[in-house]
Protein backbone atom coordinates (compact mmCIF):
# COMPACT_ATOMS: atom_id res chain seq x y z
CA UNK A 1 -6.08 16.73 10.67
CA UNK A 2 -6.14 16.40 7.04
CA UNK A 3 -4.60 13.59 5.02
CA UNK A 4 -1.61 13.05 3.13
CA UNK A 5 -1.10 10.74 0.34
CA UNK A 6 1.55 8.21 0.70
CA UNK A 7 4.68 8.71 0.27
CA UNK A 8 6.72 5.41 0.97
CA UNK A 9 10.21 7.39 1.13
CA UNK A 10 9.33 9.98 3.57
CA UNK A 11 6.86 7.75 5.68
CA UNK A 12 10.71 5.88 6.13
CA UNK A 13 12.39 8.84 6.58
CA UNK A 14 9.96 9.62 9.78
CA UNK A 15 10.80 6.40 10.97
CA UNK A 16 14.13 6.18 10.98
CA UNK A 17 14.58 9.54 12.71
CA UNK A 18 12.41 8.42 15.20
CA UNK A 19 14.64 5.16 15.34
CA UNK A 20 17.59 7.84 16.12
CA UNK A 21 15.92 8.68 19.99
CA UNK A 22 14.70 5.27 21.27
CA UNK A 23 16.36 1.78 21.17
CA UNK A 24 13.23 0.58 18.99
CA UNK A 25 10.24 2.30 17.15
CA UNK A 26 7.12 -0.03 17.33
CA UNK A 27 4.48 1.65 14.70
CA UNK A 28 1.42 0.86 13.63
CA UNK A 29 -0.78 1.42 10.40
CA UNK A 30 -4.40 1.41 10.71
CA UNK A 31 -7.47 1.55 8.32
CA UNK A 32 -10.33 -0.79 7.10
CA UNK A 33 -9.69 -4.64 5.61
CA UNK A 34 -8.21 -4.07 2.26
CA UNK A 35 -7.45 -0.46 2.49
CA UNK A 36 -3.54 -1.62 1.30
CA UNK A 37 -1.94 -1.58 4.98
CA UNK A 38 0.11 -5.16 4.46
CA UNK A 39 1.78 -3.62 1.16
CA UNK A 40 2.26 -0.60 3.11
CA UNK A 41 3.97 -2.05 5.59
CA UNK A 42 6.23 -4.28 3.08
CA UNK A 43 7.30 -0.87 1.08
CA UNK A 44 8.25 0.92 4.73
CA UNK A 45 10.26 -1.98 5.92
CA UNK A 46 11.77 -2.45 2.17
CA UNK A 47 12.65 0.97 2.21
CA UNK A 48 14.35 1.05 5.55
CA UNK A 49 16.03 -2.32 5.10
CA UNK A 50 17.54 -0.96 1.55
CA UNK A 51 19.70 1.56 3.91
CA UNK A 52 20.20 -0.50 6.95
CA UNK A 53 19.79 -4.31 6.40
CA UNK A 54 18.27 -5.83 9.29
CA UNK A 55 16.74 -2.75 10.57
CA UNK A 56 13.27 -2.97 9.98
CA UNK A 57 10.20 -6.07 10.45
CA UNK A 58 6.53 -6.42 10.05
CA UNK A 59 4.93 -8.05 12.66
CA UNK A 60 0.89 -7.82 11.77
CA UNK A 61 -1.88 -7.90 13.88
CA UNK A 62 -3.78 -11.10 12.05
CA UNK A 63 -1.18 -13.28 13.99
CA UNK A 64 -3.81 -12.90 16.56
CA UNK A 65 -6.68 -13.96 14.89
CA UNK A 66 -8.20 -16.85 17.15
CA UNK A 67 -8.09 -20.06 15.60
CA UNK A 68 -10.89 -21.34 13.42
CA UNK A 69 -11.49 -24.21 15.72
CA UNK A 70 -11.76 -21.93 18.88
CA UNK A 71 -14.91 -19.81 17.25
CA UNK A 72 -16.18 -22.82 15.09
CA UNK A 73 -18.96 -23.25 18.24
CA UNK A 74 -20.84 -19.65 18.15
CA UNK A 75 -21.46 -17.00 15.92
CA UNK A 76 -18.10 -14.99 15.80
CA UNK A 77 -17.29 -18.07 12.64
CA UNK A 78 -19.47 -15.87 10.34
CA UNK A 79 -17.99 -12.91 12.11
CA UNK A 80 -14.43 -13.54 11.66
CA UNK A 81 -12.35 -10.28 11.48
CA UNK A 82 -14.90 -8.88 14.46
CA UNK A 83 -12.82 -7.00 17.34
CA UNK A 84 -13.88 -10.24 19.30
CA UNK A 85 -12.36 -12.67 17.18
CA UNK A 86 -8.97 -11.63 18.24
CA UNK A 87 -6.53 -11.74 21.11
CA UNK A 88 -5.13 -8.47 22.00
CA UNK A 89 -4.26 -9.15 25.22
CA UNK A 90 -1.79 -11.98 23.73
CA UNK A 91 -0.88 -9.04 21.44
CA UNK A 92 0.14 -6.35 23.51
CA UNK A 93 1.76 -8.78 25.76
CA UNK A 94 3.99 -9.15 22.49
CA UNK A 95 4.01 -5.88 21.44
CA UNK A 96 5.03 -4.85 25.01
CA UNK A 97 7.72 -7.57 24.50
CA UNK A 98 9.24 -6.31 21.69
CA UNK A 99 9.06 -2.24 23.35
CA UNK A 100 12.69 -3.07 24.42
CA UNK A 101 15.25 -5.33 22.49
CA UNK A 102 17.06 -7.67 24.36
CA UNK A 103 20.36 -9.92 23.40
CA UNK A 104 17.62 -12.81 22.04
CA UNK A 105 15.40 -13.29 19.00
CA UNK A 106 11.45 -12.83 19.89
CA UNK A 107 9.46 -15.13 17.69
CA UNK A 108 5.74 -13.56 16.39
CA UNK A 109 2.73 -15.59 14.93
CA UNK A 110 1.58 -15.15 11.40
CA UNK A 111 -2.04 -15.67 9.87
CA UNK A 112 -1.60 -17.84 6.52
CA UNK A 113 -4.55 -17.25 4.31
CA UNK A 114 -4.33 -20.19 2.53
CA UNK A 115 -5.14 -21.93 5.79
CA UNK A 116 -7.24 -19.39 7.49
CA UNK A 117 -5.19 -19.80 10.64
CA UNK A 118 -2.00 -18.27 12.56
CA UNK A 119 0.95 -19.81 12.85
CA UNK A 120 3.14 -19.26 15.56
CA UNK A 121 6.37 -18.60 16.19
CA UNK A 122 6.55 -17.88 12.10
CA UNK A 123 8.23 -14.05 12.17
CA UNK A 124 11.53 -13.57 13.72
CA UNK A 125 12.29 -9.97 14.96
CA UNK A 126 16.06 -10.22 16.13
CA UNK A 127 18.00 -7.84 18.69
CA UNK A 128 19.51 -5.38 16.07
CA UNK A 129 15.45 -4.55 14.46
CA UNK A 130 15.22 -0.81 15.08
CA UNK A 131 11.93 -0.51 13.99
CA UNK A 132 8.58 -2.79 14.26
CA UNK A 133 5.80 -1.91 11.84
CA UNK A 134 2.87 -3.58 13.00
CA UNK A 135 -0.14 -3.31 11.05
CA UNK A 136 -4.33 -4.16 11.97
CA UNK A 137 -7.82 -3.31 11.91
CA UNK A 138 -8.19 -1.88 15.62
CA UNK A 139 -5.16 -0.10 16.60
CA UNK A 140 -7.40 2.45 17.23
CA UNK A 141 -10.15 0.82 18.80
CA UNK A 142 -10.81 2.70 22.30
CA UNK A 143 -11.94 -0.22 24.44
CA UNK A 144 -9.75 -1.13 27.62
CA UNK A 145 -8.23 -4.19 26.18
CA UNK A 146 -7.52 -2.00 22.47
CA UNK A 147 -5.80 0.42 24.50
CA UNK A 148 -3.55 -1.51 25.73
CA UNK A 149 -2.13 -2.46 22.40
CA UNK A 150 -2.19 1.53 21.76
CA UNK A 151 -0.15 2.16 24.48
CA UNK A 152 2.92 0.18 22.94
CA UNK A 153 2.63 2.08 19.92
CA UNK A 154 5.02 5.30 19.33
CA UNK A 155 2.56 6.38 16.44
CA UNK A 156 -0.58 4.79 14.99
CA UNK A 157 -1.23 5.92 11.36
CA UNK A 158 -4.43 5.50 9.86
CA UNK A 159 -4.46 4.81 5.78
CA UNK A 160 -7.49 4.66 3.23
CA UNK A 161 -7.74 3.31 -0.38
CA UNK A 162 -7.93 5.70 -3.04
CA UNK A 163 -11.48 5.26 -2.73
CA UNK A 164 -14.53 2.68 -0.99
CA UNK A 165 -15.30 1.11 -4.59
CA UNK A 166 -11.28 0.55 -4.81
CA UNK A 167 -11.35 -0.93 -1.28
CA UNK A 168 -14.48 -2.89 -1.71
CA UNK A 169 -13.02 -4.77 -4.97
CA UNK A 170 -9.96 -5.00 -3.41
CA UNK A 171 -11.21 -7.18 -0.83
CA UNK A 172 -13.40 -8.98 -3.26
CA UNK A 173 -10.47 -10.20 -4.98
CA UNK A 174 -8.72 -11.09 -2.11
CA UNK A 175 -11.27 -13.21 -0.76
CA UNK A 176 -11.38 -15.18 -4.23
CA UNK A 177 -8.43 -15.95 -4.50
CA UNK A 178 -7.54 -17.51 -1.46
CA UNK A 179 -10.48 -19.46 -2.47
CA UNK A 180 -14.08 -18.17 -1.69
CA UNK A 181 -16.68 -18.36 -4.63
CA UNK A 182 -17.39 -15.07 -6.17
CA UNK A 183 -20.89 -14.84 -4.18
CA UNK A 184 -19.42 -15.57 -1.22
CA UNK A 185 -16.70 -13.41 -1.74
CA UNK A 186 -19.12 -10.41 -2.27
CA UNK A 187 -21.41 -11.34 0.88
CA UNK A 188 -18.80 -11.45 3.18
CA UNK A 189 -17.37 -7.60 1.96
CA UNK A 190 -20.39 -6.28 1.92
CA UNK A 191 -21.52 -8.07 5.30
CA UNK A 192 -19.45 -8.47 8.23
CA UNK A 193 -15.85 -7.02 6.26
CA UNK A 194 -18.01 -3.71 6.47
CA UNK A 195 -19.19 -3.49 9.21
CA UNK A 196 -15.97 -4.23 10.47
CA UNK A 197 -14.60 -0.99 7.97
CA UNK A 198 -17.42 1.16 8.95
CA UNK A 199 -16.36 0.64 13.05
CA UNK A 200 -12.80 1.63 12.04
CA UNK A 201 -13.19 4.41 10.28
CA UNK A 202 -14.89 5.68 13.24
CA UNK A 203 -11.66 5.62 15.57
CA UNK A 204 -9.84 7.59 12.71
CA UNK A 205 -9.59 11.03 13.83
CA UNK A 206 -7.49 9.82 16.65
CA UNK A 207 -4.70 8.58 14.43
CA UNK A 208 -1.25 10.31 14.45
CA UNK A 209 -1.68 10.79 10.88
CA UNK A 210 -3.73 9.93 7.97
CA UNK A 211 -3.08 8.39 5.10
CA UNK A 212 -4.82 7.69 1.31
CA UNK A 213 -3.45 5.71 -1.75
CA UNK A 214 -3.14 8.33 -4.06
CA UNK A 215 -4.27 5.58 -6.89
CA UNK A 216 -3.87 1.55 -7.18
């Protein structure tokens, strides 16, 4: 399977008319730390809230990050981003959750960067959300627990940057200015962020579709 550049209006488009068969469509968007999936995400449910207020939320997978003072003890602080410095199980018990809308509001955490922590009960998804973008490193990822957060999903889609230097500054930046020196801004990409990108984009090929910036 080849990919497709993105195309914010049609991507919504193939939403909504999967909205039309199920009570609620629970997709997620895949790729390496700053391949562009959060502004992805924000244009889809933009796009689908412009024609049906309401209709559409982003719930993202860094709600799950464990808390800074949970890995603080052991290595997986110099790791953070690591498959094992989430929770998926707490996240596909939400994303199993949200599979079928009921008559009250579910409530999902959200990391704040300027912190470096989640926050919970921070993103509101109420009964009449037809569609739940949710958006993360390891949608893909084909261990036991990964699966299980897999199996919630109606379609995983996996995107890239234009290109790997685009990505790679693009995280650089990112990293400064929520406050990390230059240096350390460049260690970390180049260290643990890719490592992290490099196990990603092996799970690729069994995305639903895939996805590249045409340019930033």
């Amino acid at each position: 399977m080849g990919e497709v550049d993105v195309a914010a209006d049609e991507l919504a488009q193939r939403l909504s008319a999967l909205s039309d068969s199920r009570p609620r469509v629970l997709v997620g968007i895949c790729g390496a730390p700053g391949a562009g999936k959060s502004t992805l995400a924000a244009l889809l449910a933009s796009e689908l809230n412009r024609a049906d207020p309401g209709s559409a939320v982003v719930v993202p997978m860094d709600g799950f990050h464990l808390a800074k003072s949970v890995i603080a003890a052991d290595d997986r602080a110099h790791r953070r981003g690591a498959p094992d410095t989430f929770d998926p199980d707490g996240y596909a018990a939400l994303l199993e959750r949200l599979r079928e809308p009921g008559p009250k509001t579910i409530y999902a955490p959200e990391y704040r960067r300027e912190i470096e922590d989640p926050v919970a009960g921070a993103i509101p998804v109420p009964p009449e959300c037809r569609v739940v973008i949710t958006e993360g490193n390891y949608l893909l990822h084909p261990e036991p627990v990964w699966r299980r957060v897999r199996a919630c999903l109606d379609e995983v889609w996996y995107l890239s940057a234009p290109s790997e230097p685009d990505r790679i500054e693009a995280l650089i930046r990112r990293h400064e200015r929520f406050g990390k020196s230059p240096e350390h801004a460049r260690t970390h990409t180049l260290g643990s962020d890719q490592a992290n990108a490099e196990l990603i984009a092996g799970h690729r090929s069994s995305a639903d579709l895939q996805l590249r910036w045409p340019s930033w």
